[in-house]
PDB file of N, CA and C in Angstrom:
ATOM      1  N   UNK A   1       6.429  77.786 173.071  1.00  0.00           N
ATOM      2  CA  UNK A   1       6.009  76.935 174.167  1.00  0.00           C
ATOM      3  C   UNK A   1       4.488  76.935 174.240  1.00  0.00           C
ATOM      4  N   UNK A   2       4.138  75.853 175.222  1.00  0.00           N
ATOM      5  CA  UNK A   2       2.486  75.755 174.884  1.00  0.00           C
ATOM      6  C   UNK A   2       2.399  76.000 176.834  1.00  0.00           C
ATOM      7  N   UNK A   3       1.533  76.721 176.637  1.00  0.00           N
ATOM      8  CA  UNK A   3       0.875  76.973 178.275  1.00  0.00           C
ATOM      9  C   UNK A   3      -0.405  76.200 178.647  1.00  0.00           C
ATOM     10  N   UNK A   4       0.013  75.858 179.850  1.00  0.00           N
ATOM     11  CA  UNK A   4      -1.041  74.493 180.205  1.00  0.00           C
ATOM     12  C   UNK A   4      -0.958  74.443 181.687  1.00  0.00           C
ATOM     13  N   UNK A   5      -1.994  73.897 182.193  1.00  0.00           N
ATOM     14  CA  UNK A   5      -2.140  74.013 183.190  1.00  0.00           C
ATOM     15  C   UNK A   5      -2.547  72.844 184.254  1.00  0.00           C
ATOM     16  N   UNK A   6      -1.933  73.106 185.448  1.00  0.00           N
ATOM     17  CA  UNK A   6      -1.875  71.767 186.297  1.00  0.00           C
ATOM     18  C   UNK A   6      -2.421  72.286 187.461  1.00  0.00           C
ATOM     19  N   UNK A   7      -2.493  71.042 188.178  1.00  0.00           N
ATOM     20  CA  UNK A   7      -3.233  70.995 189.760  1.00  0.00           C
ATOM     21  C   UNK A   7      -2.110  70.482 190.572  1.00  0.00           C
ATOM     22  N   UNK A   8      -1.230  71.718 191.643  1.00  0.00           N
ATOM     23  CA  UNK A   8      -0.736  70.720 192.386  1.00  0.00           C
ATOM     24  C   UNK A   8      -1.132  70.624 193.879  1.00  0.00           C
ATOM     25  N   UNK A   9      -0.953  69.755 194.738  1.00  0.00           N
ATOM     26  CA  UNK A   9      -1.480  69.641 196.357  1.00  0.00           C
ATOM     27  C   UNK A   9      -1.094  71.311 196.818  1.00  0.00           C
ATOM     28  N   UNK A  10      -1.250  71.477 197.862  1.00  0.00           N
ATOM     29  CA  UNK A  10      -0.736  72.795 198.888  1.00  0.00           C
ATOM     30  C   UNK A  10       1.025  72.695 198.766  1.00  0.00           C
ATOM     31  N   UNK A  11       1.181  71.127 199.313  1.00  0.00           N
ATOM     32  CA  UNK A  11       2.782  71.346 200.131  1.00  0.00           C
ATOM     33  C   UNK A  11       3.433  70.657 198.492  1.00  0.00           C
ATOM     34  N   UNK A  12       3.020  70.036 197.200  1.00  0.00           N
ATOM     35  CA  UNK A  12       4.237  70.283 196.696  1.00  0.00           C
ATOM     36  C   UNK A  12       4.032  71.812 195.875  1.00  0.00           C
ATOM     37  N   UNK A  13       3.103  72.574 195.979  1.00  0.00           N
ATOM     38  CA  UNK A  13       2.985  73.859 195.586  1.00  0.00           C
ATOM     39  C   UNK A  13       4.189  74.256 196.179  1.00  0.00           C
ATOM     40  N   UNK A  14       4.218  74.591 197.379  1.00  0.00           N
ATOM     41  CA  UNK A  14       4.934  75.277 198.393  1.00  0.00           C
ATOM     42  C   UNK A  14       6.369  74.961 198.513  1.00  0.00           C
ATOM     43  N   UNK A  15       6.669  73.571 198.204  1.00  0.00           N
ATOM     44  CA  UNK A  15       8.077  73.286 198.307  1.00  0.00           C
ATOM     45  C   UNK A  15       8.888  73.339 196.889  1.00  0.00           C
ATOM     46  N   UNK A  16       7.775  73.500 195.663  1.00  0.00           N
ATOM     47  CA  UNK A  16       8.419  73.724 194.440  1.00  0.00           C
ATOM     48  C   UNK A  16       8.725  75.155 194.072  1.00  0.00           C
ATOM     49  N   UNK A  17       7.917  75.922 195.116  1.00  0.00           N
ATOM     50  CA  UNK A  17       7.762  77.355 195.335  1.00  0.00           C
ATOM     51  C   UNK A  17       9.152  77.850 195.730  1.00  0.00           C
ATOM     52  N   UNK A  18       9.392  77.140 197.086  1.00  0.00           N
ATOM     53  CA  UNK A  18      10.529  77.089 197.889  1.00  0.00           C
ATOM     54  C   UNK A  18      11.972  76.594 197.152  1.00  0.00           C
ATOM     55  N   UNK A  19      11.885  75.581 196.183  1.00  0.00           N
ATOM     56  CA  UNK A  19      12.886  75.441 195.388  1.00  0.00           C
ATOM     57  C   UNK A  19      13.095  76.191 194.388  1.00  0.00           C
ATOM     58  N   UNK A  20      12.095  76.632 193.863  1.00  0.00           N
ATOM     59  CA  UNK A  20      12.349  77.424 192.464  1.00  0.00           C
ATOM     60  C   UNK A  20      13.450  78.549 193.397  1.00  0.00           C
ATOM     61  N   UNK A  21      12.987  79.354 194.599  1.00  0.00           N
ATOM     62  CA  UNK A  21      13.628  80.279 195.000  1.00  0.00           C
ATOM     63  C   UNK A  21      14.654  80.260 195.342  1.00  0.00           C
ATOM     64  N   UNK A  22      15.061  79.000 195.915  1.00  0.00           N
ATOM     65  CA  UNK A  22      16.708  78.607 196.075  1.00  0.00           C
ATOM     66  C   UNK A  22      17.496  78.552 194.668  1.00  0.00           C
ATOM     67  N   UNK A  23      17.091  77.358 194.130  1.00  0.00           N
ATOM     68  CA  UNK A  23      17.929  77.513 192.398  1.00  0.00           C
ATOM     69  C   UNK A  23      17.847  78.908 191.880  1.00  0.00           C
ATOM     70  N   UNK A  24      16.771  80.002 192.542  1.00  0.00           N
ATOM     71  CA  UNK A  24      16.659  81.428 191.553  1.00  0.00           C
ATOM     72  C   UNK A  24      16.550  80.689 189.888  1.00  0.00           C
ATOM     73  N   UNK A  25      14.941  80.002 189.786  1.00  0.00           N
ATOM     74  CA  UNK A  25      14.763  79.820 188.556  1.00  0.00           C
ATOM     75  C   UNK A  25      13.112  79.679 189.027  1.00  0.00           C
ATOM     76  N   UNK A  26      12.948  79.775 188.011  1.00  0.00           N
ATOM     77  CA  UNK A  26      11.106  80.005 188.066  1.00  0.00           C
ATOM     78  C   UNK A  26      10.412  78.432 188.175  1.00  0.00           C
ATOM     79  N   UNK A  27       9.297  78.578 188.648  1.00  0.00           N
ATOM     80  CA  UNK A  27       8.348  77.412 188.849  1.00  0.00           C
ATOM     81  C   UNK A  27       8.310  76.616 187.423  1.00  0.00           C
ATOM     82  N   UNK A  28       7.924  77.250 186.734  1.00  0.00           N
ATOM     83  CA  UNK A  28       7.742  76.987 185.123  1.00  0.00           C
ATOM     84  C   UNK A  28       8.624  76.094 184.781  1.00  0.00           C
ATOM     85  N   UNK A  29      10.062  76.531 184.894  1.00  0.00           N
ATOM     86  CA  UNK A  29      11.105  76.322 184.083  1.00  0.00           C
ATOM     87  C   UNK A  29      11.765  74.444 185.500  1.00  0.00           C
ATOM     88  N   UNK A  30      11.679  74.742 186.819  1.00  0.00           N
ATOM     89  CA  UNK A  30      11.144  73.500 187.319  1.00  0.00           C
ATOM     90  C   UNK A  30      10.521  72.403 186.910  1.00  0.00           C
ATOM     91  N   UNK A  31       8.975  72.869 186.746  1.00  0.00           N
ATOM     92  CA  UNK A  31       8.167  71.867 186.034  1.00  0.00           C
ATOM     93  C   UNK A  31       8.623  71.699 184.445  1.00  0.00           C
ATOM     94  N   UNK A  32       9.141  71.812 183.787  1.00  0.00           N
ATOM     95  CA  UNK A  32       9.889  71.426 182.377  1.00  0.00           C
ATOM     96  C   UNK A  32      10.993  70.570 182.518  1.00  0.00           C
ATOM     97  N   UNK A  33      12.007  70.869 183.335  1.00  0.00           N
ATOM     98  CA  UNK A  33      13.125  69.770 183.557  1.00  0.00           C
ATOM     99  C   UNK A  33      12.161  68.554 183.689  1.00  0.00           C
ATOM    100  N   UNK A  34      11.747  68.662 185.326  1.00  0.00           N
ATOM    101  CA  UNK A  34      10.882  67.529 185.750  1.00  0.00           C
ATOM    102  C   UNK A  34      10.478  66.861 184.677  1.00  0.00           C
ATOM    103  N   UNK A  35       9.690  67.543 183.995  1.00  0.00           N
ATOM    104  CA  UNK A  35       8.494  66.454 182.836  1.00  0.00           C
ATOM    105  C   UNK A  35       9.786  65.639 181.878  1.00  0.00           C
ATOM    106  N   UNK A  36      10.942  66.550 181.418  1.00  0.00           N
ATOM    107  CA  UNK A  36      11.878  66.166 180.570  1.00  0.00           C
ATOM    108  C   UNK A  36      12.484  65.038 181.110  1.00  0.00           C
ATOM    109  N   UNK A  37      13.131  65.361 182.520  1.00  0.00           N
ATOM    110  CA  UNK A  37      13.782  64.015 183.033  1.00  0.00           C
ATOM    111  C   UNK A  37      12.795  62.253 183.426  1.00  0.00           C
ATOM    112  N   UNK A  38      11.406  63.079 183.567  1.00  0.00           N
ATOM    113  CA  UNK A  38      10.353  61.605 183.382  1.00  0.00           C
ATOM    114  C   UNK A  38      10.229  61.661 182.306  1.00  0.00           C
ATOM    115  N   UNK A  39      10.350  61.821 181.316  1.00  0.00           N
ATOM    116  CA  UNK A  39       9.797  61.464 179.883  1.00  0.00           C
ATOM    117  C   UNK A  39      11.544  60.515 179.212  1.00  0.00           C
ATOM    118  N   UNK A  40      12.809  61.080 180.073  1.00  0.00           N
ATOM    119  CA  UNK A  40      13.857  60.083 179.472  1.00  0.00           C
ATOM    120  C   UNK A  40      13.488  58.986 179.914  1.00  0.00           C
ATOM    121  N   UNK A  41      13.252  58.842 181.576  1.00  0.00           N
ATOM    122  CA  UNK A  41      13.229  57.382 182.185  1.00  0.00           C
ATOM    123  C   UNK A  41      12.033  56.944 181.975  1.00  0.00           C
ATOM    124  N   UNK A  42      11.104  57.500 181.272  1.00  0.00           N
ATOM    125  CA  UNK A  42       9.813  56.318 180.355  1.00  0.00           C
ATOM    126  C   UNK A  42       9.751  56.623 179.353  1.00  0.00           C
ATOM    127  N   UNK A  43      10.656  56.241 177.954  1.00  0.00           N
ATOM    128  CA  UNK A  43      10.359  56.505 176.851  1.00  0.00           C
ATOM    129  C   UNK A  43       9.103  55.515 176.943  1.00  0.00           C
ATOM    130  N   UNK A  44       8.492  56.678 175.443  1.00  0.00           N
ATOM    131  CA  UNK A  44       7.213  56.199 174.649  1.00  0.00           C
ATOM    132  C   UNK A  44       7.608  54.800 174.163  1.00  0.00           C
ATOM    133  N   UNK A  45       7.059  53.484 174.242  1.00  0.00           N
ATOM    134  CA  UNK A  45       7.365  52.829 172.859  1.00  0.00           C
ATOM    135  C   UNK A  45       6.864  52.920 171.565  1.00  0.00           C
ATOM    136  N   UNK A  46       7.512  52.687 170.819  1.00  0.00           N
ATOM    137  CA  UNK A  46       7.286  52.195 169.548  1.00  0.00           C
ATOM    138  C   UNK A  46       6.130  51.654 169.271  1.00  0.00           C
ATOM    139  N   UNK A  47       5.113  51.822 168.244  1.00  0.00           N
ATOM    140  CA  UNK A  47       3.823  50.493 168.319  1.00  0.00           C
ATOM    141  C   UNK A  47       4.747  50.097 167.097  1.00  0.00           C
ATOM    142  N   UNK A  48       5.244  50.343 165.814  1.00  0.00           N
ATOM    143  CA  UNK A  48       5.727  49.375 165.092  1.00  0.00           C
ATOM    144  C   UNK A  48       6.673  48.568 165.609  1.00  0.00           C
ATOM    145  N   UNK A  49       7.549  49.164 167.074  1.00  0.00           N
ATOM    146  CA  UNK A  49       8.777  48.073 167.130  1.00  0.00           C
ATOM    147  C   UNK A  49       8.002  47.440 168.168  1.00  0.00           C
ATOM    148  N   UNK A  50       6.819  47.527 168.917  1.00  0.00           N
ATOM    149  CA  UNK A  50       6.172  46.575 170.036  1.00  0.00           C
ATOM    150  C   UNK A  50       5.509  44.940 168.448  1.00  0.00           C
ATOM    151  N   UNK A  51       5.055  45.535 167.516  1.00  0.00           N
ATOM    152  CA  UNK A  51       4.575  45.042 166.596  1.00  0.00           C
ATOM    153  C   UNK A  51       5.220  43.523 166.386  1.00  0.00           C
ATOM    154  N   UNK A  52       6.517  44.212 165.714  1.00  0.00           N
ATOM    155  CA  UNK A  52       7.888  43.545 165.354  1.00  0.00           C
ATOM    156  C   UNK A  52       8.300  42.490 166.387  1.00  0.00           C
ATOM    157  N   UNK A  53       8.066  42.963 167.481  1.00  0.00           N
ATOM    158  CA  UNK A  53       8.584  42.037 168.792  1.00  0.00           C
ATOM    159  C   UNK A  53       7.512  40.817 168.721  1.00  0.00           C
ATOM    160  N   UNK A  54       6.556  41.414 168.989  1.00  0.00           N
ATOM    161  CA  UNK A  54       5.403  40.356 169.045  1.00  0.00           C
ATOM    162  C   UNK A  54       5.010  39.384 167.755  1.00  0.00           C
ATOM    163  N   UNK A  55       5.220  39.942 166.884  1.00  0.00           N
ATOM    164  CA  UNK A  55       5.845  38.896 165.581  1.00  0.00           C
ATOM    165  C   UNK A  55       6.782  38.166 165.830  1.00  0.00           C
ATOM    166  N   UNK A  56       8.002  38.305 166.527  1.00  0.00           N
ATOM    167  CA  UNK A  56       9.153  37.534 166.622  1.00  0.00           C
ATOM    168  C   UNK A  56       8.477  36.656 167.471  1.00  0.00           C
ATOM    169  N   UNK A  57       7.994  36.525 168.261  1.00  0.00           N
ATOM    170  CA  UNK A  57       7.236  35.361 169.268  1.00  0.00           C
ATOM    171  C   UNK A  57       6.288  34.238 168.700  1.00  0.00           C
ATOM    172  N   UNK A  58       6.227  34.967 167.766  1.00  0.00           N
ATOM    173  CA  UNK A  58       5.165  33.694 167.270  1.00  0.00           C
ATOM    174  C   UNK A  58       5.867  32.206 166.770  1.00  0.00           C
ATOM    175  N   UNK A  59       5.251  31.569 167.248  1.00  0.00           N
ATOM    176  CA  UNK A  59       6.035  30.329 166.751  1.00  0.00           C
ATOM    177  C   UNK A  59       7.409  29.179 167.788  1.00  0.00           C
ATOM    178  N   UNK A  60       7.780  30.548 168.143  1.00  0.00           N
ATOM    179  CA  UNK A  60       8.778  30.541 168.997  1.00  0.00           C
ATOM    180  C   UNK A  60       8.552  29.184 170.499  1.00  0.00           C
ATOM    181  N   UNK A  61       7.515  29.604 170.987  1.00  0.00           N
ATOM    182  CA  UNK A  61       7.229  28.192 171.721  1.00  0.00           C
ATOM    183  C   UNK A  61       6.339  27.004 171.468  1.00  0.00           C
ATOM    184  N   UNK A  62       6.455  26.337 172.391  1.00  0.00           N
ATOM    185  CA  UNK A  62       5.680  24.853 171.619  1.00  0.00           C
ATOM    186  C   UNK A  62       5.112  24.181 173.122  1.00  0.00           C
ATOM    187  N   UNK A  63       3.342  23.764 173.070  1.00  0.00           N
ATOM    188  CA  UNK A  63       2.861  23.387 173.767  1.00  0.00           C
ATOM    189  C   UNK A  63       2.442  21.723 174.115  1.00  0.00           C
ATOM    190  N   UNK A  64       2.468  20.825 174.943  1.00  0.00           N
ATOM    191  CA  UNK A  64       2.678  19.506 174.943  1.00  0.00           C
ATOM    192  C   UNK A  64       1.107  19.105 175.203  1.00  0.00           C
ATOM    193  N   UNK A  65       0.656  20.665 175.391  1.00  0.00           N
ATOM    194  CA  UNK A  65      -1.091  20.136 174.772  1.00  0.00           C
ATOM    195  C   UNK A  65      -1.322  20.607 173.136  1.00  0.00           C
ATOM    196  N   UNK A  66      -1.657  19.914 172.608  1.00  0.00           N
ATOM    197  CA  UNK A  66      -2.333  20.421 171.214  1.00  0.00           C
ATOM    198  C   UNK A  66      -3.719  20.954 171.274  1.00  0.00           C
ATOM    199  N   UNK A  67      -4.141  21.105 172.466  1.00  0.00           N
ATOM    200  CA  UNK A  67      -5.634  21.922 172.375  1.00  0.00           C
ATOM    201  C   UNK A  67      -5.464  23.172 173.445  1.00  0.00           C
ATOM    202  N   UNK A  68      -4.334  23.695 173.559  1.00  0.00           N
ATOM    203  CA  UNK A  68      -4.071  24.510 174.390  1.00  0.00           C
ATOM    204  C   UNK A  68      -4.763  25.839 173.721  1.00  0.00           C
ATOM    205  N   UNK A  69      -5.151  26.267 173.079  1.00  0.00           N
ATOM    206  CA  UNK A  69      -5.908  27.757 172.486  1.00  0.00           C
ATOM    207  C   UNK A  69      -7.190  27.258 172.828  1.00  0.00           C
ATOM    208  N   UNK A  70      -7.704  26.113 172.608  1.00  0.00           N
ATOM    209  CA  UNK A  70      -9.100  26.423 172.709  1.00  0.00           C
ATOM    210  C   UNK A  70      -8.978  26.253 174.592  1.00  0.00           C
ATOM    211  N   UNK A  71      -8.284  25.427 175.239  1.00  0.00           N
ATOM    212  CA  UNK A  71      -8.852  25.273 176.413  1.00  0.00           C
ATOM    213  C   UNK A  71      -7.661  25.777 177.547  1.00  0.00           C
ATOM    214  N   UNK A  72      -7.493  27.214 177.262  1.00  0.00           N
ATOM    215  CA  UNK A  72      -5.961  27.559 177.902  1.00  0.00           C
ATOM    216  C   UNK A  72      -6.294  28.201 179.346  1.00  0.00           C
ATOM    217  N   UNK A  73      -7.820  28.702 179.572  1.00  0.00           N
ATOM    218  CA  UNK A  73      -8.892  28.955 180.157  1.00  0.00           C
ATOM    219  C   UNK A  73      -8.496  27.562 181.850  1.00  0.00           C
ATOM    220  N   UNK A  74      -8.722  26.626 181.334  1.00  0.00           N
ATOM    221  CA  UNK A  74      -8.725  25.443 181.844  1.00  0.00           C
ATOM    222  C   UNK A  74      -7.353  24.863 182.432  1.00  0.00           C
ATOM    223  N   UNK A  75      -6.474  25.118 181.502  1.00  0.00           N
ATOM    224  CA  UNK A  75      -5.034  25.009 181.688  1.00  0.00           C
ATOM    225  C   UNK A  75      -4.547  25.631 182.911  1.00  0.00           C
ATOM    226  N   UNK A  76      -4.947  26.898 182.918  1.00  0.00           N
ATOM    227  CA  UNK A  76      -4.250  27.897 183.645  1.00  0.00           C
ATOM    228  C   UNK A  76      -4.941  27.813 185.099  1.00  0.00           C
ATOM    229  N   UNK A  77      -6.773  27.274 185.255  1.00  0.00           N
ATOM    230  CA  UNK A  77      -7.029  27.028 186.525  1.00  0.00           C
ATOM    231  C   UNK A  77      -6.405  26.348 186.975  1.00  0.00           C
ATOM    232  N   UNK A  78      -6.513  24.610 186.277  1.00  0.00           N
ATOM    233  CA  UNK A  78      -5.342  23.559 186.362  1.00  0.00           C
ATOM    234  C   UNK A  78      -4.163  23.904 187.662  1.00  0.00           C
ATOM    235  N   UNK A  79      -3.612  25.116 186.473  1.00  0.00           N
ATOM    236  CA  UNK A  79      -2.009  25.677 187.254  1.00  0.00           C
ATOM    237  C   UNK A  79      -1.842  26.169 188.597  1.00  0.00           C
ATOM    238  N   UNK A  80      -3.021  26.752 188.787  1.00  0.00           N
ATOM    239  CA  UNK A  80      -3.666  28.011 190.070  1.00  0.00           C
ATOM    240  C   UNK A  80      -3.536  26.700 190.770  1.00  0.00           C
ATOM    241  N   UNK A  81      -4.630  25.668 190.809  1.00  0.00           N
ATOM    242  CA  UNK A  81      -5.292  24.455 191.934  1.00  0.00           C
ATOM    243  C   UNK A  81      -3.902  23.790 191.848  1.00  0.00           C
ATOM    244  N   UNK A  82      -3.026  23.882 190.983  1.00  0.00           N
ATOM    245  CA  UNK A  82      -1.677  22.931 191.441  1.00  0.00           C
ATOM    246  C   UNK A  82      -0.929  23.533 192.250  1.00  0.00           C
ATOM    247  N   UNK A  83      -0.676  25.169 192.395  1.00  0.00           N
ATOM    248  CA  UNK A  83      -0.132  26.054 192.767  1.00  0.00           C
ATOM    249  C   UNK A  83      -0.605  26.334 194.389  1.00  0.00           C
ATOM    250  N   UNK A  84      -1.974  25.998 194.535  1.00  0.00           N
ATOM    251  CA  UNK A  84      -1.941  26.607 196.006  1.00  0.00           C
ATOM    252  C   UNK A  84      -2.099  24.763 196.567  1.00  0.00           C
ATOM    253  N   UNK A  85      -1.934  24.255 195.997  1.00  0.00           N
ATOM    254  CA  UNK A  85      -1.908  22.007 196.681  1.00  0.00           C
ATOM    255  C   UNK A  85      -0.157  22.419 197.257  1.00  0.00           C
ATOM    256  N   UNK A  86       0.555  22.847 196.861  1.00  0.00           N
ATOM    257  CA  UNK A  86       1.699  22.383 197.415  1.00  0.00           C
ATOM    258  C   UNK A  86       2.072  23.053 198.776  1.00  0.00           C
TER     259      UNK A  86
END
């Protein structure tokens, strides 16, 4: 294991303090679940499969301006000033 070190407030000091002592398991071993169970519900992505995705997009839509890259700048105020008229 790698030892490292954190900053926590007073009261979740105190209430992780207070839990470790109820479960009868150490602070340590607390803060490890924790990090484990946030690290399932945000896996890392991928940069090759973000890559892959963003390759699949290309092409994929089609604009009814043909100068939309150079003036998309313009487009999008356009959208804003149409957006707050209604």
């Amino acid at each position: 294991m790698i030892r490292t070190q954190i900053q926590l407030t007073a009261s979740q000091a105190r209430a992780l303090k207070e839990r470790a002592r109820l479960e009868e398991r150490s602070v340590a071993e607390l803060v490890r679940v924790s990090v484990t169970e946030y690290l399932a519900r945000h896996p890392a992505q991928d940069r090759d499969d973000l890559v892959r995705r963003a390759r699949e997009l290309v092409g994929r839509y089609h604009s009814k301006s043909p100068d939309l890259a150079e003036n998309h700048d313009r487009y999008l105020a356009d959208a804003y000033d149409h957006e707050l008229v209604r």
